[in-house]
Protein backbone atom coordinates (compact mmCIF):
# COMPACT_ATOMS: atom_id res chain seq x y z
CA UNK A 1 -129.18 -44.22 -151.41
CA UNK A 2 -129.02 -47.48 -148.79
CA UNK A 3 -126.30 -48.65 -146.78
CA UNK A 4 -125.55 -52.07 -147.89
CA UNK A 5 -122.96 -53.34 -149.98
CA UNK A 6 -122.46 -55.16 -153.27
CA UNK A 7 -121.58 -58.21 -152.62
CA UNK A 8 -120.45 -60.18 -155.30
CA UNK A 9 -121.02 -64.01 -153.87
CA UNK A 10 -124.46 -63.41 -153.00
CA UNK A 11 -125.35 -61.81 -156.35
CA UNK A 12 -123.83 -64.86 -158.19
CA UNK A 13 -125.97 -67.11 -155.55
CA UNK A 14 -129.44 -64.81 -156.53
CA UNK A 15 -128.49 -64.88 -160.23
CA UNK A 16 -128.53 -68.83 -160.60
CA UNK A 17 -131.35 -68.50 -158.02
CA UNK A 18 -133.45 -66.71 -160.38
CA UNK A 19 -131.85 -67.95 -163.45
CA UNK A 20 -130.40 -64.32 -165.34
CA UNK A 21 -128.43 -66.27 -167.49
CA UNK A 22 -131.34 -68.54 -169.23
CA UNK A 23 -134.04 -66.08 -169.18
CA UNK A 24 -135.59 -63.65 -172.04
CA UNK A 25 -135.45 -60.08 -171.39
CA UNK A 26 -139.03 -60.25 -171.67
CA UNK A 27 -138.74 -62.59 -168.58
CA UNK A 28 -136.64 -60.88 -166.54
CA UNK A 29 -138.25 -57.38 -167.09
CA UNK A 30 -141.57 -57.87 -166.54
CA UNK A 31 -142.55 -54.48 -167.25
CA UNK A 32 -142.16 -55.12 -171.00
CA UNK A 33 -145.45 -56.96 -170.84
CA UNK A 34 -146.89 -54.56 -168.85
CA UNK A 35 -146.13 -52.03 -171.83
CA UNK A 36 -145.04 -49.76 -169.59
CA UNK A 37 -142.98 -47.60 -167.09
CA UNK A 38 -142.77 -49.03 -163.83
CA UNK A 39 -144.31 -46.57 -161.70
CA UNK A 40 -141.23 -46.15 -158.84
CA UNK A 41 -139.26 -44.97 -162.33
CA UNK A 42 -141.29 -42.85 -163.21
CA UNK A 43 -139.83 -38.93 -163.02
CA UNK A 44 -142.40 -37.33 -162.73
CA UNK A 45 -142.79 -35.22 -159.66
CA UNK A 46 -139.37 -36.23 -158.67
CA UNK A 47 -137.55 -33.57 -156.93
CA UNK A 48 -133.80 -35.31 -156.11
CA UNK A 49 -132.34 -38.64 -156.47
CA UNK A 50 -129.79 -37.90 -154.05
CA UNK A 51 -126.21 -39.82 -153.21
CA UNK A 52 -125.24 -39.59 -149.59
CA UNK A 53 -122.70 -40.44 -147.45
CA UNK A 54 -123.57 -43.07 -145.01
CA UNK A 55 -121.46 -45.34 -142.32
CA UNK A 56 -121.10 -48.17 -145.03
CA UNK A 57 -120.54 -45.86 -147.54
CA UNK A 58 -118.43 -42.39 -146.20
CA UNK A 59 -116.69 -41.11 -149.54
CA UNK A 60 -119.82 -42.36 -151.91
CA UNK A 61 -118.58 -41.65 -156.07
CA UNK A 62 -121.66 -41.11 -157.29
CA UNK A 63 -122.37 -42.56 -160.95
CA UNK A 64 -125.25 -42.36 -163.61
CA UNK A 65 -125.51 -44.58 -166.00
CA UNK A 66 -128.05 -43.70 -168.89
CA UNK A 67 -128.98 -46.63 -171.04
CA UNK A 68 -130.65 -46.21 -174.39
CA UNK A 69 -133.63 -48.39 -173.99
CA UNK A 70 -135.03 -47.97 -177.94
CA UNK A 71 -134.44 -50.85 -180.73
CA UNK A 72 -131.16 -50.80 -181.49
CA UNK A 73 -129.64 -51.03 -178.10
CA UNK A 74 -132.28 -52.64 -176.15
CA UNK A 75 -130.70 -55.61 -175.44
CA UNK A 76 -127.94 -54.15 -173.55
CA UNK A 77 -129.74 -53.90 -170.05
CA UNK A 78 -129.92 -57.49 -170.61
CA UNK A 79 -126.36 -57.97 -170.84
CA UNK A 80 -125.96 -56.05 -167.62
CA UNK A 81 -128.62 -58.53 -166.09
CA UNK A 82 -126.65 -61.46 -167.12
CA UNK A 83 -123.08 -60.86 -166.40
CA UNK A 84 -122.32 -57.17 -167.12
CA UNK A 85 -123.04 -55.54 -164.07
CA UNK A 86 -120.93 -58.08 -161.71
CA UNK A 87 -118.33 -57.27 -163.80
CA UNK A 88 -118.86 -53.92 -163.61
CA UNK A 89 -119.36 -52.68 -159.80
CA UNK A 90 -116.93 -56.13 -158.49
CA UNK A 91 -114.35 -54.30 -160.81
CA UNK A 92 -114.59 -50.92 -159.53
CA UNK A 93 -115.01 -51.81 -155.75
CA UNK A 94 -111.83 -54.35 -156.08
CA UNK A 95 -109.70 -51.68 -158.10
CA UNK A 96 -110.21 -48.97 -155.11
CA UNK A 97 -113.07 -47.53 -155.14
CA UNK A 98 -115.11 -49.08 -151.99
CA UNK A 99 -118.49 -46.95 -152.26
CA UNK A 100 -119.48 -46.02 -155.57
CA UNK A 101 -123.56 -45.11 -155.83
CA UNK A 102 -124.94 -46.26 -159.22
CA UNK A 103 -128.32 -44.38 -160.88
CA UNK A 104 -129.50 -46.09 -163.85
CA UNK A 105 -131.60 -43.86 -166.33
CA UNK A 106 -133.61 -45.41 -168.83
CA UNK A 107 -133.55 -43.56 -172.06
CA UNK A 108 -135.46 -43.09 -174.93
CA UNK A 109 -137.35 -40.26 -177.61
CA UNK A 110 -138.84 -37.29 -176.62
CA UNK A 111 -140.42 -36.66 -179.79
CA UNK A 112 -141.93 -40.28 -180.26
CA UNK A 113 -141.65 -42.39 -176.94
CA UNK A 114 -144.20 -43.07 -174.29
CA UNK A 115 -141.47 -43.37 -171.56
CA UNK A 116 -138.78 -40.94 -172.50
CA UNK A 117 -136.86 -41.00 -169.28
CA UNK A 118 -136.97 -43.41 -166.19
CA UNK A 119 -135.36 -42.65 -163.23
CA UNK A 120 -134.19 -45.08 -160.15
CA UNK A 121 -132.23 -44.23 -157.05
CA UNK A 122 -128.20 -44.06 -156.32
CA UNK A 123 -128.29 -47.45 -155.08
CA UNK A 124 -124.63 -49.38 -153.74
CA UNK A 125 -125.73 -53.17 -152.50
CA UNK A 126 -125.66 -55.76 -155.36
CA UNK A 127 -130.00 -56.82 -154.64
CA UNK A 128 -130.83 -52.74 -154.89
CA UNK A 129 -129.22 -52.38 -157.74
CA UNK A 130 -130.73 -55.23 -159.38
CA UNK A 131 -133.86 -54.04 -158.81
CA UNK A 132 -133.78 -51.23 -160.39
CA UNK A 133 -132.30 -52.48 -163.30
CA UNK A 134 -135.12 -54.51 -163.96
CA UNK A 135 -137.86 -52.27 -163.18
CA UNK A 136 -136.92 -50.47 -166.41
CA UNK A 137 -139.16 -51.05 -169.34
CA UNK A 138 -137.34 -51.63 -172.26
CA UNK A 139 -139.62 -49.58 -174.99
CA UNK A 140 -137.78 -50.14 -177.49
CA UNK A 141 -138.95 -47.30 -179.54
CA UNK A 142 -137.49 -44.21 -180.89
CA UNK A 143 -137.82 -42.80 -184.30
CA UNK A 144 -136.52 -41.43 -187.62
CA UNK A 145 -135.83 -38.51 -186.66
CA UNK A 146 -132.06 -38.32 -186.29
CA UNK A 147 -131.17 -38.98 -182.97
CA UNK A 148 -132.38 -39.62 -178.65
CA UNK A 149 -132.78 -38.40 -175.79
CA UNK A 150 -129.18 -38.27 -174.27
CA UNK A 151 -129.72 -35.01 -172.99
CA UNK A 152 -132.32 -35.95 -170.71
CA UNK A 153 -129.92 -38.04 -168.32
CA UNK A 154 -127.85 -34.03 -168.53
CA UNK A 155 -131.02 -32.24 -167.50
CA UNK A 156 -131.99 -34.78 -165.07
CA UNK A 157 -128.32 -34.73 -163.69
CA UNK A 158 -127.88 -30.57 -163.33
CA UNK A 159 -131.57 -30.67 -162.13
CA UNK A 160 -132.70 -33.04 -160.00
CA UNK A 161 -129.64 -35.23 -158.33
CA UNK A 162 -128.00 -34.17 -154.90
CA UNK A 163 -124.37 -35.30 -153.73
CA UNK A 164 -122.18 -34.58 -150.90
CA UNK A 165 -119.22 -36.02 -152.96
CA UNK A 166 -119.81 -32.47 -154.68
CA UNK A 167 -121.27 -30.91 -151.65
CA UNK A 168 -119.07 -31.76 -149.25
CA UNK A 169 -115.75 -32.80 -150.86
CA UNK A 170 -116.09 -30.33 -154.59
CA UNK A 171 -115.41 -34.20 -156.49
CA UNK A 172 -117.84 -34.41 -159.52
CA UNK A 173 -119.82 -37.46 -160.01
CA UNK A 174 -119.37 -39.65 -163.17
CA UNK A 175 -122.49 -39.70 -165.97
CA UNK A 176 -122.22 -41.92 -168.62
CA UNK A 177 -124.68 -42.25 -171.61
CA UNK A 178 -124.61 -45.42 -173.98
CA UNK A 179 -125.95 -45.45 -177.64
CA UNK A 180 -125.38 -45.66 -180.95
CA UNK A 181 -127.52 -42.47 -182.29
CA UNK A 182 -127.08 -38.69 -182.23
CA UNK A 183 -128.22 -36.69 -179.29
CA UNK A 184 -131.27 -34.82 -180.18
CA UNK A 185 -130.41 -30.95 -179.93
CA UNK A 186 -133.29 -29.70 -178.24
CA UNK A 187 -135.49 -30.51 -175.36
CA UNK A 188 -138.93 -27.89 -175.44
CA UNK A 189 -140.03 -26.83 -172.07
CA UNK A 190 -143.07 -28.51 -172.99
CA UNK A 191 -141.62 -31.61 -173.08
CA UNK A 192 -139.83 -31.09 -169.62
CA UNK A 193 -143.51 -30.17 -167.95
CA UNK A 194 -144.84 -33.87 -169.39
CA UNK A 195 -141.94 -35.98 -168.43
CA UNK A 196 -140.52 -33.95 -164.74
CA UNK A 197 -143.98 -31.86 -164.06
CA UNK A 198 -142.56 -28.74 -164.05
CA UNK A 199 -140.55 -26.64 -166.79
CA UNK A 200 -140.65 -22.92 -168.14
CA UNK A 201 -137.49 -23.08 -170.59
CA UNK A 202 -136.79 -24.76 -173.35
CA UNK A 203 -132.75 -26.36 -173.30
CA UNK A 204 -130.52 -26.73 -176.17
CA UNK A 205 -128.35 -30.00 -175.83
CA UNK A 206 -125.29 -27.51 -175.45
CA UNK A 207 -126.93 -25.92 -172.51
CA UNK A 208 -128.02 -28.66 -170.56
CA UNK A 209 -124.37 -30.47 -171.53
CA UNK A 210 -122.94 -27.09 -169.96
CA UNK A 211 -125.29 -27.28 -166.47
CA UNK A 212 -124.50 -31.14 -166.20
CA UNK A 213 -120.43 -30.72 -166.45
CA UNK A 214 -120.84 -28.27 -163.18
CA UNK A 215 -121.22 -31.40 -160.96
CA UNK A 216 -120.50 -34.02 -163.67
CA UNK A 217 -117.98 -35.27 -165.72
CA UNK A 218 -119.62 -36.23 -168.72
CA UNK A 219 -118.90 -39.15 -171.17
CA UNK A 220 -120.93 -41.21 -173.93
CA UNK A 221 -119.79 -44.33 -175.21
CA UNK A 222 -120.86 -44.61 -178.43
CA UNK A 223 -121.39 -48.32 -179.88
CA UNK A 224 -120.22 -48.38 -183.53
CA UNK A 225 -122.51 -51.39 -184.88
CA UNK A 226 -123.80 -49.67 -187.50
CA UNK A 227 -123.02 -47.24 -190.49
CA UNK A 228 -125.27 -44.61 -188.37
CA UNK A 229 -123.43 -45.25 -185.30
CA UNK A 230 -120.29 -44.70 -186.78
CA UNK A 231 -122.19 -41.09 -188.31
CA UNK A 232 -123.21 -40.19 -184.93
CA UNK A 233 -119.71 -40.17 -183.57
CA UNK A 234 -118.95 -36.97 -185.55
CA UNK A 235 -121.23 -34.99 -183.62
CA UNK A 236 -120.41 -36.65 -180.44
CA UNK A 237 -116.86 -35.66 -180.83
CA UNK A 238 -118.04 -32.14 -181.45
CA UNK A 239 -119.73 -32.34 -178.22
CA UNK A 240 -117.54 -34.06 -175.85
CA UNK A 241 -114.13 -34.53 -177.26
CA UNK A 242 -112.09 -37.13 -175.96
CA UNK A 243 -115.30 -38.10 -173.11
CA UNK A 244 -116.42 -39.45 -176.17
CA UNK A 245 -115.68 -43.12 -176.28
CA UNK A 246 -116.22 -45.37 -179.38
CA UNK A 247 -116.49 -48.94 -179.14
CA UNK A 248 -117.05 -51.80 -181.87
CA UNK A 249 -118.05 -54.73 -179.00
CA UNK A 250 -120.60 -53.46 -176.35
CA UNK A 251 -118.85 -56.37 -174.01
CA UNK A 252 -116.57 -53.74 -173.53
CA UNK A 253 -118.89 -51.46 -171.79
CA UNK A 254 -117.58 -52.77 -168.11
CA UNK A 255 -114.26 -52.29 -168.59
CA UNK A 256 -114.76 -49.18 -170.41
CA UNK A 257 -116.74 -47.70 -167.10
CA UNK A 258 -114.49 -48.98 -164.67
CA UNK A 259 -111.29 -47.86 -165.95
CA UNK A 260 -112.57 -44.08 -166.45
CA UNK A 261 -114.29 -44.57 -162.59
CA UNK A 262 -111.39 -45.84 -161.03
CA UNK A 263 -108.69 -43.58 -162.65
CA UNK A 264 -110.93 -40.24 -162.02
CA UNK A 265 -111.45 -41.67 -158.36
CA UNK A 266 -107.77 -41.60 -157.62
CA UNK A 267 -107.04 -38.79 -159.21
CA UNK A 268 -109.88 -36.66 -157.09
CA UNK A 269 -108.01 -38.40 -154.10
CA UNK A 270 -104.57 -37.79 -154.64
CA UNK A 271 -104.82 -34.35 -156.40
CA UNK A 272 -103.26 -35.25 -159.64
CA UNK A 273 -104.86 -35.17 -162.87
CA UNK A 274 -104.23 -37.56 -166.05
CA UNK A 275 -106.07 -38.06 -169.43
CA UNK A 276 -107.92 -41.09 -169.05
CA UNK A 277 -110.35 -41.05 -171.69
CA UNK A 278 -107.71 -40.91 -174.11
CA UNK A 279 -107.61 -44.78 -173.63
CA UNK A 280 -106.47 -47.83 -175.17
CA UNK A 281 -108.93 -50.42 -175.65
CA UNK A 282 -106.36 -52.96 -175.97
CA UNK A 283 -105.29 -52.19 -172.29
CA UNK A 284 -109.41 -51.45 -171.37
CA UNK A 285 -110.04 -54.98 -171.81
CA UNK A 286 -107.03 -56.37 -169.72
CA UNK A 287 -108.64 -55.03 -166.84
C-alpha cells in the first residue's frame, strides 16, 4: 500500500488528460488486446497483498472490491474508469473516512476462464488506483455452467491479504463482490495450485465464505438486469442475508459502497453497531 492520497482535482485533470470519458474499454485497457492478464495481476506466487498503516494513512479501512470481469458485467470496470470511481473514493474520504485502501480483484470462471482471478495492491492515491484498474483484462468469459468465481475474492481475502486495521485495531476490512450470477459452490484444490501455486484442499463456497468473515465483512451486490440475475439472488440471500444487496441500476454501485463503508467505519470508531445493509435505495442514492 503507498502513501499518497486521492486527490480528486488532479484525477479529474488526468481523466480529460487521457480522455476516460471518450474512450472504448478496449482503449483504455489495453490488456484486452493483449488477450491477456497483465502480468503485475497475476496471483500466482503471491503471498500477501497487505494494507498498512502509514504517516498519510494511520487508521487505513481496508476494502476489496471484486469485479466480475465475464460478459455480462464487463462493462462495469469501465464505468468505474469513467466516472464511478471519483464518485466512489471522493464520497467516502469526504463522508469521514480519510484513509480507506482499495484492492480491486478481477473475477471470472474457474471451470472455463483463462484468467480466473487477478489481483492488484491496497492502493489509496487517486493515479495508483487507476492503474490498477486498468491493468485488469476484461475476459469477458465465463460459462454455462450456473454461476462464477465469487469465492475466489473469499479465498484470496482469508488467505493471502494482511491488515493492521485487523491486526492492530480487531476492525474487519470491507469485501465486496459485484455480479449478476450465482457463486460457484466449489473451488478444487487443483484449481487453487493453477491460479495461487500452492493448494492441498479443496473449499466449499461455505467454507471459504466462513474463513473470509474472520477478518471481513462480506457483501455482494447483486445487479438484477436479467431474469438469471434476479434467480441468483435466492441463493445469495441464503448465503449472506441482508450483506446481500440487490440493485436494478449498476450507477448505483458508488453510493451503494460508500454508504455501507462509511456507516461500518463509524460504527468500528465509536463502538456502536447499526444495520446498515438493511438500506434504502431511495436514501442510497441521495448520498
Amino acid at each position: 500500500m503507498g502513501s499518497t492520497r486521492y486527490d480528486i482535482n488532479a484525477r479529474e485533470d488526468r481523466a480529460i488528460r487521457v480522455g476516460y470519458a471518450s474512450k472504448s474499454a478496449n482503449e483504455i485497457f489495453t490488456q484486452n488486446a493483449e488477450r491477456r492478464a497483465h502480468e503485475s495481476m497475476n496471483p500466482h506466487g503471491i503471498t500477501f497483498r497487505e494494507a498498512r498503516d502509514s504517516s498519510v494513512h494511520p487508521h487505513s479501512v481496508p476494502i476489496i472490491l471484486g469485479l466480475d470481469v465475464t460478459g455480462s458485467m464487463g462493462h462495469i470496470p469501465h464505468e468505474l474508469i469513467k466516472e464511478d470511481l471519483p464518485k466512489l473514493m471522493g464520497g467516502i474520504i469526504q463522508n469521514g473516512v480519510p484513509d480507506p485502501a482499495l484492492l480491486f480483484l478481477g473475477i471470472g470462471d474457474h471451470e472455463c476462464d483463462n484468467y480466473p482471478l487477478q489481483v492488484g495492491q491496497f492502493e489509496s492515491g487517486d493515479e495508483e488506483l487507476d492503474m490498477w484498474l486498468t491493468r485488469t483484462y476484461i475476459e469477458s468469459g465465463g460459462g454455462g455452467n450456473a454461476g462464477e468465481s465469487y469465492l475466489l475474492a473469499w479465498y484470496f481475502a482469508a488467505f493471502h491479504t494482511r491488515t493492521d486495521a485487523y491486526e492492530k485495531r480487531g476492525q474487519k476490512g470491507m469485501l465486496f463482490t459485484i455480479g449478476d450470477e450465482p457463486c460457484l459452490r466449489t473451488l478444487p484444490a487443483s484449481a487453487i495450485r493453477e491460479i495461487v501455486g500452492n493448494g492441498q484442499q479443496t473449499f466449499s463456497a461455505v467454507e471459504l465464505l466462513e474463513e473470509a468473515k474472520k477478518r471481513y465483512e462480506v457483501f455482494h451486490i447483486n445487479v438484477v438486469h436479467s431474469e438469471q440475475a434476479e434467480r441468483a439472488e435466492v441463493g445469495w440471500k441464503d448465503l449472506l442475508g441482508q450483506n446481500c444487496l440487490s440493485i436494478a441500476n449498476h450507477k448505483e454501485i458508488p453510493s451503494v459502497i460508500q454508504n455501507i463503508v462509511c456507516n461500518r467505519f463509524k460504527n468500528a470508531t465509536t463502538g456502536t453497531h447499526s444495520n446498515t445493509t438493511n438500506h434504502n435505495l431511495d436514501q442510497l442514492n441521495m448520498l
